[in-house]
Protein backbone atom coordinates (compact mmCIF):
# COMPACT_ATOMS: atom_id res chain seq x y z
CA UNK A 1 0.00 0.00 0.00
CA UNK A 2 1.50 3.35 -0.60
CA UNK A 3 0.48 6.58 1.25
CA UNK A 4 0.50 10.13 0.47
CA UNK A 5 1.25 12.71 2.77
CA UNK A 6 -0.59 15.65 0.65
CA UNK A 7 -3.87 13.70 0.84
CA UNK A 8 -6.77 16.45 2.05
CA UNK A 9 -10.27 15.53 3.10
CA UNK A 10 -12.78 18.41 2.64
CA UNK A 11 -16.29 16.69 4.09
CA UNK A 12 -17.21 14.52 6.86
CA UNK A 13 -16.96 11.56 3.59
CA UNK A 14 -13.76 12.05 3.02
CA UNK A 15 -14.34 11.68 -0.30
CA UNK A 16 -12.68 13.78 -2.34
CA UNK A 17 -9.34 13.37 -3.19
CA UNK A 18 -6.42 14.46 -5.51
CA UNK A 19 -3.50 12.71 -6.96
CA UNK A 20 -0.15 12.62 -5.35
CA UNK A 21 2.41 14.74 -6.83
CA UNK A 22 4.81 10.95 -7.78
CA UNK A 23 4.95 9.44 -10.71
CA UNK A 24 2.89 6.36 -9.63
CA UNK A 25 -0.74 8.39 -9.68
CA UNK A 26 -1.90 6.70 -7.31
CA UNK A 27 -4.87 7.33 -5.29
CA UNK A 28 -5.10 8.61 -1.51
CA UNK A 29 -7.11 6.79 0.60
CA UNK A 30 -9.92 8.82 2.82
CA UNK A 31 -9.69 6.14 5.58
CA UNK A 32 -6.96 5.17 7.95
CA UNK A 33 -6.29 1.24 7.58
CA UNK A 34 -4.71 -1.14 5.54
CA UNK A 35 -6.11 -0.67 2.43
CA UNK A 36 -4.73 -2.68 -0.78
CA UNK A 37 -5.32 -0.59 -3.77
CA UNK A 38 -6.18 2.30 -2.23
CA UNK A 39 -7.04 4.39 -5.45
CA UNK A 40 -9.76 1.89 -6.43
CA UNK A 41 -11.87 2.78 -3.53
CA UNK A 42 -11.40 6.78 -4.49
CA UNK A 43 -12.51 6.50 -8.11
CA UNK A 44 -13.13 10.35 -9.59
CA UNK A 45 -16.42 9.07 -10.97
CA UNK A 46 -17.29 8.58 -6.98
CA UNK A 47 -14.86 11.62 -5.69
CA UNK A 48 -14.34 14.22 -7.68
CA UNK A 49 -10.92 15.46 -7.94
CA UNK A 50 -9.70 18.27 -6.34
CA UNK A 51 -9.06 20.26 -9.84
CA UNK A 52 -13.02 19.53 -9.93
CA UNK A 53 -14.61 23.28 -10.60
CA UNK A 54 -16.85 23.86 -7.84
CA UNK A 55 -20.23 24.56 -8.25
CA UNK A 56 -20.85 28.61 -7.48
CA UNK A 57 -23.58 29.09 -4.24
CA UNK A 58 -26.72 30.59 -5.27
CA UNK A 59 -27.10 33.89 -5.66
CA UNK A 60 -30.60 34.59 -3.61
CA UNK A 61 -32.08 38.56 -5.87
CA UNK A 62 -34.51 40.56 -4.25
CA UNK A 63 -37.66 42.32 -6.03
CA UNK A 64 -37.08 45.98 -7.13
CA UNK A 65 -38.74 48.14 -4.35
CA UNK A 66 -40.45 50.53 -6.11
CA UNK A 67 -40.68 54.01 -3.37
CA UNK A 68 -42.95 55.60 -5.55
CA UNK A 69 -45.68 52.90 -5.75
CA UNK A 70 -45.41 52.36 -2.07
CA UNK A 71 -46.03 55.97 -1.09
CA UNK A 72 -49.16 56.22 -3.64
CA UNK A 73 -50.56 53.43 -1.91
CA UNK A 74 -50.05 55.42 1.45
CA UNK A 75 -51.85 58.35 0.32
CA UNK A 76 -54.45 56.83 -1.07
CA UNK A 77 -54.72 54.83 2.35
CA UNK A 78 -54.95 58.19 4.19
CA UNK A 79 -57.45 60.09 1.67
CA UNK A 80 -59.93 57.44 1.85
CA UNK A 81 -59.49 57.68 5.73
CA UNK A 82 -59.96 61.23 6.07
CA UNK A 83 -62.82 61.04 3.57
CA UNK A 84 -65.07 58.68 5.58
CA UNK A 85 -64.01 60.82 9.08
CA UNK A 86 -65.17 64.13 7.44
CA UNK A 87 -68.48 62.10 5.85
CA UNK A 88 -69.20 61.11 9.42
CA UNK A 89 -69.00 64.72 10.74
CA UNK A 90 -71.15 66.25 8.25
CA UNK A 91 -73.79 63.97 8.65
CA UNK A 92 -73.80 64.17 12.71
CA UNK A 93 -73.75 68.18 11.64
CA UNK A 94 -76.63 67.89 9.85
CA UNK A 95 -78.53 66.89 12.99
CA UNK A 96 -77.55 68.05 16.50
CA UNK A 97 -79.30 65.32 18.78
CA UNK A 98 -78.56 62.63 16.33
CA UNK A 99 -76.65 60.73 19.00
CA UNK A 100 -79.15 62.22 21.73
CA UNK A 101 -82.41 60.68 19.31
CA UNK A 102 -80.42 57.37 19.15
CA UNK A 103 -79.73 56.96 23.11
CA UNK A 104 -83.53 58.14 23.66
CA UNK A 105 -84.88 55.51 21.21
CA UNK A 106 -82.96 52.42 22.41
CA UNK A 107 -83.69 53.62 26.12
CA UNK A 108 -87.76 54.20 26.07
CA UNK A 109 -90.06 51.50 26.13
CA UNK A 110 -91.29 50.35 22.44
CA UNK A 111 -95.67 49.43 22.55
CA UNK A 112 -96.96 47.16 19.91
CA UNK A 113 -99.67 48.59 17.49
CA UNK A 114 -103.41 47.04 17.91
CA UNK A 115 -103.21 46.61 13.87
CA UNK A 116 -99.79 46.29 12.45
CA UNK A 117 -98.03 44.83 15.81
CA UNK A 118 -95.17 46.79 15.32
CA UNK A 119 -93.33 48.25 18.19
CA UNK A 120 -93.38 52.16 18.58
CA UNK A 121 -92.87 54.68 21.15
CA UNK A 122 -96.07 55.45 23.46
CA UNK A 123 -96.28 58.86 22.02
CA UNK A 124 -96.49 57.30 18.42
CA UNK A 125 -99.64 55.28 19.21
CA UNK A 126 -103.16 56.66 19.10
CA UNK A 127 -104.95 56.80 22.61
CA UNK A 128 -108.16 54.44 22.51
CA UNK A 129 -106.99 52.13 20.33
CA UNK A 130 -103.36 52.54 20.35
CA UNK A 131 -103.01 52.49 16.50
CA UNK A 132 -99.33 53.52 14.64
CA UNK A 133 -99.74 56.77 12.22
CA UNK A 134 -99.95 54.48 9.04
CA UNK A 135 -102.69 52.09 10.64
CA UNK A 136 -104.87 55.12 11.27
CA UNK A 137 -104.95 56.64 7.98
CA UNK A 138 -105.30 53.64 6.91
CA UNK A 139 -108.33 52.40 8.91
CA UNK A 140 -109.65 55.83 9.89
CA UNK A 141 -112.63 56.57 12.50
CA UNK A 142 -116.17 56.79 11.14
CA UNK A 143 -119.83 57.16 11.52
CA UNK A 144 -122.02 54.00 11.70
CA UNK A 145 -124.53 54.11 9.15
CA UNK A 146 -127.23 52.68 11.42
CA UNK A 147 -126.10 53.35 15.38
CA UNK A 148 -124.30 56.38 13.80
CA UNK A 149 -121.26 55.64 16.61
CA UNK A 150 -118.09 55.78 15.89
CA UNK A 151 -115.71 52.71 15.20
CA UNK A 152 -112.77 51.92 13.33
CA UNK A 153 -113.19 51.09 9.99
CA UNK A 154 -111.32 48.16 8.91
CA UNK A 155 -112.14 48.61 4.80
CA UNK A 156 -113.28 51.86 3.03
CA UNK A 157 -116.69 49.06 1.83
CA UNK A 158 -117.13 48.88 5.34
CA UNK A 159 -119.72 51.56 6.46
CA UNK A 160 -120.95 49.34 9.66
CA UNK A 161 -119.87 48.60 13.37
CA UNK A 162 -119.29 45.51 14.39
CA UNK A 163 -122.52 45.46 16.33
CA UNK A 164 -124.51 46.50 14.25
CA UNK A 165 -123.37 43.96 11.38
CA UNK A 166 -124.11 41.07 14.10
CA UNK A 167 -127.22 42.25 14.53
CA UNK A 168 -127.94 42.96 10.26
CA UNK A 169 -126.97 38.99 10.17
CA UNK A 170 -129.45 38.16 13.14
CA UNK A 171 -132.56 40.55 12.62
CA UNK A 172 -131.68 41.65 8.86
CA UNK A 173 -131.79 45.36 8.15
CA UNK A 174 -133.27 47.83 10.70
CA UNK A 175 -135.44 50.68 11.33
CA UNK A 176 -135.56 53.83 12.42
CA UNK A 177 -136.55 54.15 16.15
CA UNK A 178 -139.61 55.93 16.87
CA UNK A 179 -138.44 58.52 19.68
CA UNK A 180 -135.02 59.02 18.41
CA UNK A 181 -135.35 58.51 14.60
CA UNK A 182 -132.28 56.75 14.11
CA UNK A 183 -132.06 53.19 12.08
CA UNK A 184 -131.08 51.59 14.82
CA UNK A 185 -134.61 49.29 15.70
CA UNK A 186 -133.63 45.90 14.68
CA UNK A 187 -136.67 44.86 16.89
CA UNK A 188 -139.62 46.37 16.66
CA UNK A 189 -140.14 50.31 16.35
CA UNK A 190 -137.77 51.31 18.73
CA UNK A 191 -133.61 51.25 19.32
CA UNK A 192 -132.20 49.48 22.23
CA UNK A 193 -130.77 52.29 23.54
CA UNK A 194 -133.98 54.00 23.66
CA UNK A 195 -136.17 50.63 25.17
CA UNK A 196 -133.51 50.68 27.71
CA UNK A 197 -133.88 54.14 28.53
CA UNK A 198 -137.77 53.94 28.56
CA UNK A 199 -137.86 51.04 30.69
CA UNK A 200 -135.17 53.26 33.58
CA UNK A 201 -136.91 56.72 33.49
CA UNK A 202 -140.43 55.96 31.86
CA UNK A 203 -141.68 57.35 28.37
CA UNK A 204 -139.31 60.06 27.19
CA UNK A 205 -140.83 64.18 26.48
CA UNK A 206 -140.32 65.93 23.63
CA UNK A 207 -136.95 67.99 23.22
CA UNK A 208 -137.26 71.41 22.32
CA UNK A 209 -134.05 71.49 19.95
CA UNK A 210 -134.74 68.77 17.52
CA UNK A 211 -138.87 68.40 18.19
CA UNK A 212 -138.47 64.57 18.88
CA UNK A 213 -140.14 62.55 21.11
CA UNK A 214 -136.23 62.11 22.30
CA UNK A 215 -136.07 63.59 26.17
CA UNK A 216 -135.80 60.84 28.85
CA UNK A 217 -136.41 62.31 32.39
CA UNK A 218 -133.77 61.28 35.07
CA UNK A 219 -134.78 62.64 37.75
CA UNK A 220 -131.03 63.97 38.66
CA UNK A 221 -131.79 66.88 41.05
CA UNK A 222 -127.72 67.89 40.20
CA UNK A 223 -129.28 68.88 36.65
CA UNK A 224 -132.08 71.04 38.00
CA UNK A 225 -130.82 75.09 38.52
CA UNK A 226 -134.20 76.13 37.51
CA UNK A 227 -137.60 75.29 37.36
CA UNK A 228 -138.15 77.05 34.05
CA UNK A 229 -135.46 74.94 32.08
CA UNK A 230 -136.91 72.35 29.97
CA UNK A 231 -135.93 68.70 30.46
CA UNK A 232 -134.61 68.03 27.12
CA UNK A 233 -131.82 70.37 27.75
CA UNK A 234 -130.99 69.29 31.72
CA UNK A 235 -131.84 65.62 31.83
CA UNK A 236 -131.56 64.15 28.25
CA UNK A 237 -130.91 61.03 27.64
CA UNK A 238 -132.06 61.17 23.80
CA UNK A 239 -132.22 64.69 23.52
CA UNK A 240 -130.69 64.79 19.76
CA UNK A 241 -129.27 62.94 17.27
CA UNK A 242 -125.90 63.83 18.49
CA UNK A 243 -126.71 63.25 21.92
CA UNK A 244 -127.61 59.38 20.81
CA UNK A 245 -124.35 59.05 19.19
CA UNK A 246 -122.47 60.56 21.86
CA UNK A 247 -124.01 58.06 24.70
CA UNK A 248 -124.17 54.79 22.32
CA UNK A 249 -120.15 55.41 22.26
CA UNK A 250 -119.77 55.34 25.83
CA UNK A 251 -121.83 52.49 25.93
C-alpha cells in the first residue's frame, strides 16, 4: 500500500481526493487502515478530484422596491381615511341630537300597534286604540250608518260597526226608532238604547231642539238650577241625534 502525505479531506466523507504529486498516480485513501489498492476505492467518478470546478452558491435577488408605488398606496390609504371621518361629521352636523335621538330611542319603552303589531314609542300610538300613524290613515274613524257611533273602519266598503253587522246577520236590516229617529230598531219600532232608557226613566218628552219625542227624564236633582229649564236640555238622555251618538259610544 502506498500513502500520500498531501492527501486532504474536505467533508465529513472524506471523499474527495487528488493525486499525489509521484509518478505512480496513485490514489489517496480517505480512511486510515490497511487498504490494498487504495485508489480503487477513491474513483473520480465517486470523488471528484480536487481540480473539480466547484459549483458557485446561489445567488438569492430581491424584487425591485419601487418608493414611488409604495407611497401612492399610502396616500391613497390616508385620503380614503380622512374622507369617511369628514363624511361622518357632516352627517352628525346635519342633525344636533342625532346621537341624543339614538340613546332616547334604544332607552324608552317600544308598545306594539293594535293593527300592524309593530313596536313604537307610546307617544307614536293613538290613545283608545293605540293604532301607529300608518294604521290610522289607513283604517280611519267613522260614523255607523245605522247606530251612527263611531268605530274603526277596517275597509273603506265597510260603512258598519261591528254590532250593528251582528245584529244585520241576526234581525236583517233595521229601522228607524220611533223617539229618536235613528235606524237603529232591529226589533220592533224602537232602538235598544232608547227601550232601555224607557224602561229606567219611563216614556221620554219631547226635546225642544230637535222636536223629537227624544227627552228621557232622570230625575237627577244635580241637573235642575231652575224650574223654568226644559228637560230636554238638563236631563236628556235622547235629547238629539248627536246626543244618541255621543251616549251609544260610551256604551
Amino acid at each position: 500500500m502506498v500513502s500520500c502525505d498531501d492527501c486532504i479531506f474536505i467533508n465529513l466523507t472524506s471523499c474527495v481526493w487528488r493525486q499525489c504529486d509521484n509518478d505512480n498516480n496513485t490514489g489517496c485513501a480517505s480512511s486510515s487502515g490497511y487498504i490494498e489498492g487504495c485508489s480503487i476505492y477513491n474513483e473520480t467518478s465517486i470523488c471528484p478530484t480536487n481540480d473539480a470546478t466547484p459549483e458557485p452558491p446561489p445567488v438569492y435577488s430581491q424584487a425591485n422596491f419601487d418608493l414611488s408605488s409604495f407611497i401612492g398606496g399610502v396616500i391613497l390609504v390616508l385620503s380614503l381615511q380622512a374622507g369617511a371621518f369628514f363624511a361622518m361629521k357632516f352627517v352628525k352636523s346635519r342633525d344636533s341630537s342625532y346621537e341624543t335621538m339614538d340613546l332616547t330611542f334604544a332607552m324608552a319603552a317600544l308598545y306594539a300597534c293594535t293593527k300592524c303589531n309593530q313596536r313604537f314609542p307610546f307617544e307614536a300610538l293613538s290613545q283608545g286604540q293605540q293604532l301607529c300613524k300608518e294604521c290610522r290613515i289607513a283604517h280611519p274613524m267613522v260614523k255607523c250608518t245605522y247606530c251612527r257611533t263611531e268605530f274603526q273602519q277596517e275597509s273603506k266598503t265597510n260603512t258598519i260597526c261591528k254590532k250593528c253587522a251582528q245584529n244585520v246577520k241576526l234581525y236583517g236590516t233595521p229601522k228607524p226608532c220611533q223617539y229618536c229617529n235613528i235606524i237603529a230598531a232591529f226589533i220592533g219600532n224602537k232602538c235598544q238604547r232608547c227601550t232601555n232608557s224607557e224602561k229606567r226613566h219611563g216614556p221620554p218628552q219631547p226635546c225642544e231642539q230637535c222636536k223629537q219625542q227624544c227627552a228621557f227624564d232622570r230625575k237627577d236633582d244635580r241637573r235642575k238650577v231652575s224650574p223654568n229649564v226644559t228637560p230636554a236640555t238638563l236631563q236628556p238622555v235622547r235629547g238629539s241625534v248627536s246626543e244618541s251618538v255621543s251616549q251609544s259610544a260610551n256604551e
